[in-house]
N, C-alpha and C. Protein backbone atom coordinates (compact mmCIF):
# COMPACT_ATOMS: atom_id res chain seq x y z
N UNK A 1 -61.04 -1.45 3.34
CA UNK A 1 -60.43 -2.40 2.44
C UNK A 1 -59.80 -3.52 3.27
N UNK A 2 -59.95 -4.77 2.87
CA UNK A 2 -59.25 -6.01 3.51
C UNK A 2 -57.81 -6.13 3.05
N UNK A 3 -56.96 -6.13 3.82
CA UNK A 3 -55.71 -6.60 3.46
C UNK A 3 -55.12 -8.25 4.23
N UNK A 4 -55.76 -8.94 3.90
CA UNK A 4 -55.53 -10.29 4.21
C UNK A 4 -54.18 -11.09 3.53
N UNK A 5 -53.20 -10.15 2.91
CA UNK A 5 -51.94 -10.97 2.34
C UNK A 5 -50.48 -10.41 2.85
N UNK A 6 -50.20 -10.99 3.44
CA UNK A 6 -48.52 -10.52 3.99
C UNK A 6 -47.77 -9.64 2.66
N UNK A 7 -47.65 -8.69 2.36
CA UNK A 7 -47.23 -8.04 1.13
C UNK A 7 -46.18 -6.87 1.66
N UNK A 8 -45.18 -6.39 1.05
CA UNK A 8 -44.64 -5.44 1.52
C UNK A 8 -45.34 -4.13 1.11
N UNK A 9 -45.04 -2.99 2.46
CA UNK A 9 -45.12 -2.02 2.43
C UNK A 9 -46.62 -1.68 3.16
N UNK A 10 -46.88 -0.33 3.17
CA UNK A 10 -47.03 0.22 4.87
C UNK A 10 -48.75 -0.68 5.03
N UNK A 11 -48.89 -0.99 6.49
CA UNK A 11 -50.17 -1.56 6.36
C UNK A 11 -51.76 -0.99 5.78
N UNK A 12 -52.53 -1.59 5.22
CA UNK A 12 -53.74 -0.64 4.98
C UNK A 12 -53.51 0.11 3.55
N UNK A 13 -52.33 -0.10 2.74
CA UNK A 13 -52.56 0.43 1.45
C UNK A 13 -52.29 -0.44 0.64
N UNK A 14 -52.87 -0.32 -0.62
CA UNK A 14 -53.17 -2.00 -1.65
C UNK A 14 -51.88 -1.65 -2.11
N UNK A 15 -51.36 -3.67 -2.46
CA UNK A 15 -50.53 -3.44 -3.10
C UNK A 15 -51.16 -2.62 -4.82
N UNK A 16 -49.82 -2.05 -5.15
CA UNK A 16 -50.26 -1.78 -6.21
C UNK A 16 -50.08 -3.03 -7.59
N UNK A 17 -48.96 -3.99 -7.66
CA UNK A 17 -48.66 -5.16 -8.42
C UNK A 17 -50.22 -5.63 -8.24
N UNK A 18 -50.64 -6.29 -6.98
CA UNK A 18 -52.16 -6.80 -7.12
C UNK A 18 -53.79 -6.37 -7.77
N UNK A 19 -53.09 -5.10 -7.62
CA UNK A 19 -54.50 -4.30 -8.28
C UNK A 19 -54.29 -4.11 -9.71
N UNK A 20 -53.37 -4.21 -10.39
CA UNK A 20 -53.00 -3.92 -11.66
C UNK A 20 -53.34 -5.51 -12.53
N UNK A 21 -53.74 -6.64 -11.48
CA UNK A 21 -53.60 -8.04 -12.31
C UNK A 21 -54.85 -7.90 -12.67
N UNK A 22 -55.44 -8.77 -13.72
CA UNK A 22 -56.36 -9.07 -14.06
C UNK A 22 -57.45 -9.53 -13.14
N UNK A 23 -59.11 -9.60 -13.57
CA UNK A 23 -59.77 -10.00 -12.31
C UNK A 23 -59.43 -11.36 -11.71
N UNK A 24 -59.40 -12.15 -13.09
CA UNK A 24 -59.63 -13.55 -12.92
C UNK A 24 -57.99 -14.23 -12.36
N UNK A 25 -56.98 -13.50 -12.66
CA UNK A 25 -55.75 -13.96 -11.69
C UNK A 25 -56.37 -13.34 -9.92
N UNK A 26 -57.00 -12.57 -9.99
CA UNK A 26 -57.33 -11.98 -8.28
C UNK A 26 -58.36 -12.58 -7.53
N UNK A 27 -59.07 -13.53 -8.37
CA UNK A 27 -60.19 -14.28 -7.89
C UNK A 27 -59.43 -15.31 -6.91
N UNK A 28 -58.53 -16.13 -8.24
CA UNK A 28 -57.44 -17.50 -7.40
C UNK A 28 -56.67 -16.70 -6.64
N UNK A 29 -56.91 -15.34 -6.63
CA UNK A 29 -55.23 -15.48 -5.02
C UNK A 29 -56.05 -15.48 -3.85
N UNK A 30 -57.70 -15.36 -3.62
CA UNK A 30 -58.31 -15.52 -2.92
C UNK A 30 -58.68 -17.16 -2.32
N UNK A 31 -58.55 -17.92 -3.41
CA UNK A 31 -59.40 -19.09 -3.26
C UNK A 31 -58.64 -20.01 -2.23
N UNK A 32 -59.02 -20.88 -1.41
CA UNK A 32 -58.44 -21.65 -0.16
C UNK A 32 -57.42 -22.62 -0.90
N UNK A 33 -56.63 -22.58 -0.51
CA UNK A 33 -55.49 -23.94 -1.29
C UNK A 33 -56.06 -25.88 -0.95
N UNK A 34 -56.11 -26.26 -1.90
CA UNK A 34 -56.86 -27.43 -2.03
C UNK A 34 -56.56 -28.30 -0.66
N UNK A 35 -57.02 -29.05 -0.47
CA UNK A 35 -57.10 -30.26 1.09
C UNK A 35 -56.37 -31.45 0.49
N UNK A 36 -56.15 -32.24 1.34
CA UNK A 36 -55.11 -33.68 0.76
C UNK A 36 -56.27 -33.72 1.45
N UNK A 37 -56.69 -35.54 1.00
CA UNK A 37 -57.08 -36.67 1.54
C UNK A 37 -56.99 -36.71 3.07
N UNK A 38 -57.36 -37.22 3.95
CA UNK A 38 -56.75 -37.99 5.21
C UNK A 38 -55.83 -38.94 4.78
N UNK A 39 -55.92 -39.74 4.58
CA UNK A 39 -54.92 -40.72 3.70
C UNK A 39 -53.92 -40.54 3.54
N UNK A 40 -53.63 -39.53 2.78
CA UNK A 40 -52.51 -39.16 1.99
C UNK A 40 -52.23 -37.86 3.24
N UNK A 41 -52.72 -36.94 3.89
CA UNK A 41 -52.01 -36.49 4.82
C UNK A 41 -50.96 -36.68 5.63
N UNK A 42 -51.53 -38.27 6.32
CA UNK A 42 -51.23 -39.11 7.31
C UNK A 42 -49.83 -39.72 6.54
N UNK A 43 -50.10 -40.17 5.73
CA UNK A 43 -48.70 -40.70 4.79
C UNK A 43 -47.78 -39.73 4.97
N UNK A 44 -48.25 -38.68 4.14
CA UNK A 44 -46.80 -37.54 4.32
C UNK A 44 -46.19 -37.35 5.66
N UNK A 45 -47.09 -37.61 6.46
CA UNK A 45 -46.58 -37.08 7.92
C UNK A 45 -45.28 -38.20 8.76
N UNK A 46 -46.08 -39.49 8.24
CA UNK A 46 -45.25 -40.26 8.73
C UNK A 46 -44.27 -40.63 7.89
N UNK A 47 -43.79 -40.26 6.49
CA UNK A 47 -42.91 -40.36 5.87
C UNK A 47 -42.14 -39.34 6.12
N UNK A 48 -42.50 -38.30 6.36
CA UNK A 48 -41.64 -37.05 7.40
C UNK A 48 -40.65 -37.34 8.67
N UNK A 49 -41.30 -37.88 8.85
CA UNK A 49 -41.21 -38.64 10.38
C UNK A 49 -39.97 -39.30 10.36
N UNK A 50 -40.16 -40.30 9.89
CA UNK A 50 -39.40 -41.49 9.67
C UNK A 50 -38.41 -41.72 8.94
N UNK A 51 -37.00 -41.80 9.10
CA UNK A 51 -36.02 -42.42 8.00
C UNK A 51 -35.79 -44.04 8.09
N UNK A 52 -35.21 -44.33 7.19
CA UNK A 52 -35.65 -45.79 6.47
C UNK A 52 -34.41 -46.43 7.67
N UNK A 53 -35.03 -47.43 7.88
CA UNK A 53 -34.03 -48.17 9.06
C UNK A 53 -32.59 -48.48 8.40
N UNK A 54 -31.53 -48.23 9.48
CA UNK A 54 -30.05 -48.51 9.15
C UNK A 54 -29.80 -50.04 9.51
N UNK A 55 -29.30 -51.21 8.99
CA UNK A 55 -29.10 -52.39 9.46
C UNK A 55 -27.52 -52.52 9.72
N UNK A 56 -27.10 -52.20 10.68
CA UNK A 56 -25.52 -52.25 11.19
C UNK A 56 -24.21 -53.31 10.59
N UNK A 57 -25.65 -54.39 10.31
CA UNK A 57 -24.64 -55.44 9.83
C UNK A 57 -24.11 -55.59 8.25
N UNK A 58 -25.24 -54.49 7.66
CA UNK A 58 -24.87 -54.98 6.48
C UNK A 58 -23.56 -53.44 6.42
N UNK A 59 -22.88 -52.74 7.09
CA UNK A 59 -21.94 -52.01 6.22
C UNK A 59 -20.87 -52.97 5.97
N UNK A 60 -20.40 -52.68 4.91
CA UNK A 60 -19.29 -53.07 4.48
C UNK A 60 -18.03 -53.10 4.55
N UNK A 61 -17.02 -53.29 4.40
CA UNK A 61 -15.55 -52.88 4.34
C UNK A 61 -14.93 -51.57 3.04
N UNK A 62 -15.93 -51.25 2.15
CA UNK A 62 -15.77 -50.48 1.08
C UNK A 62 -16.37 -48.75 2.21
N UNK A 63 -17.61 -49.25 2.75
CA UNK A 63 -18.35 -48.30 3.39
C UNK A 63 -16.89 -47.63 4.61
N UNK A 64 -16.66 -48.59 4.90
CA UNK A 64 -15.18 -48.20 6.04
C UNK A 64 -14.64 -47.66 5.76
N UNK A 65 -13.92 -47.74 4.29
CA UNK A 65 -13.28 -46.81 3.81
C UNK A 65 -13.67 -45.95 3.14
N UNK A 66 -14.42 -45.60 2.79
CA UNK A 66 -15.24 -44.42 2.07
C UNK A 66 -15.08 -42.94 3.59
N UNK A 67 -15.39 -43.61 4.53
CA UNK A 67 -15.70 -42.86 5.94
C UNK A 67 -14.47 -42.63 6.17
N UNK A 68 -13.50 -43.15 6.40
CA UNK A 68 -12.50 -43.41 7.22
C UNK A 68 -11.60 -42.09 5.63
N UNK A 69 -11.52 -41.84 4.46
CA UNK A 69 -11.08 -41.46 3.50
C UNK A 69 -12.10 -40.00 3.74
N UNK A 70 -12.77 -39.62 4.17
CA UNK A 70 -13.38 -38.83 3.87
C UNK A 70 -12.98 -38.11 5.83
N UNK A 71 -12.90 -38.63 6.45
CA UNK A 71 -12.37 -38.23 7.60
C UNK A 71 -10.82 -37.99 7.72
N UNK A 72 -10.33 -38.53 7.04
CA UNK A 72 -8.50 -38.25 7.09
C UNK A 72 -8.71 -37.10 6.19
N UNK A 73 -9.14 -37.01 5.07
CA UNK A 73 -9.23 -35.88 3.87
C UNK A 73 -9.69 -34.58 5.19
N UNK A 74 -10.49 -34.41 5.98
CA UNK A 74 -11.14 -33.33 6.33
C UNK A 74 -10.17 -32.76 7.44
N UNK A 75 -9.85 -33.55 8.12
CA UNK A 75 -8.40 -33.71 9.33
C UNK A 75 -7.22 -33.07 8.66
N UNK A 76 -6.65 -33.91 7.38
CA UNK A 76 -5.46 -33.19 7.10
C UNK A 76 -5.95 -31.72 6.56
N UNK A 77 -7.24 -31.34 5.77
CA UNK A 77 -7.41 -30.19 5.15
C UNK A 77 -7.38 -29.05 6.49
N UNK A 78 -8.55 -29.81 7.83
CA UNK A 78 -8.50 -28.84 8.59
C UNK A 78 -7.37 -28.30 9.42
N UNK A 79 -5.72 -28.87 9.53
CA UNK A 79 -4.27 -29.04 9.64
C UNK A 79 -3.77 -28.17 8.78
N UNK A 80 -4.31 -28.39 7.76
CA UNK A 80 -3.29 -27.43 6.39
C UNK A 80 -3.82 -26.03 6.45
N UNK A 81 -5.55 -25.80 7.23
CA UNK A 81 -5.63 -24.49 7.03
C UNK A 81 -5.31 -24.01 8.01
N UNK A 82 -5.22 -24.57 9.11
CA UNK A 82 -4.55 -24.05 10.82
C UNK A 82 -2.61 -23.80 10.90
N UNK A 83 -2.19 -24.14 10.14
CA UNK A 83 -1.09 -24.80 9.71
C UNK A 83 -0.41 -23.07 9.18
């Protein structure tokens, strides 16, 4: 018997959940999982890749304080629990 699926329990004996499914659900757990494009591979990969460029100049003075409020908040919390 082929056991070609990472499944729990001891090697070389069927699962039993798999043998109990129908044929036609046991056909698709065989079948190869579909291909992307080249195209569209290549896209995903380099959208993986890549985060969207930061432009330094545009932060703001709101952005300053958002950071600067979120860093005093974490400082005094990490004070109050050492404390």
């Amino acid at each position: 018997m082929k056991t070609s699926h990472a499944v729990p329990g001891r090697p070389g004996q069927p699962n039993l959940f798999r043998r109990n499914l129908p044929e036609r659900v046991r056909v698709r757990l065989d079948m190869p999982l579909p291909r992307l494009e080249p195209e569209v591979a290549a896209a995903n990969e380099r959208a993986a890749l890549r985060s969207p460029p930061v432009n330094w100049r545009k932060l703001t003075a709101q952005d300053l304080r958002d950071f600067l409020l979120a860093y005093c908040a974490c400082f005094v919390a990490l004070q109050a629990f050492l404390a």
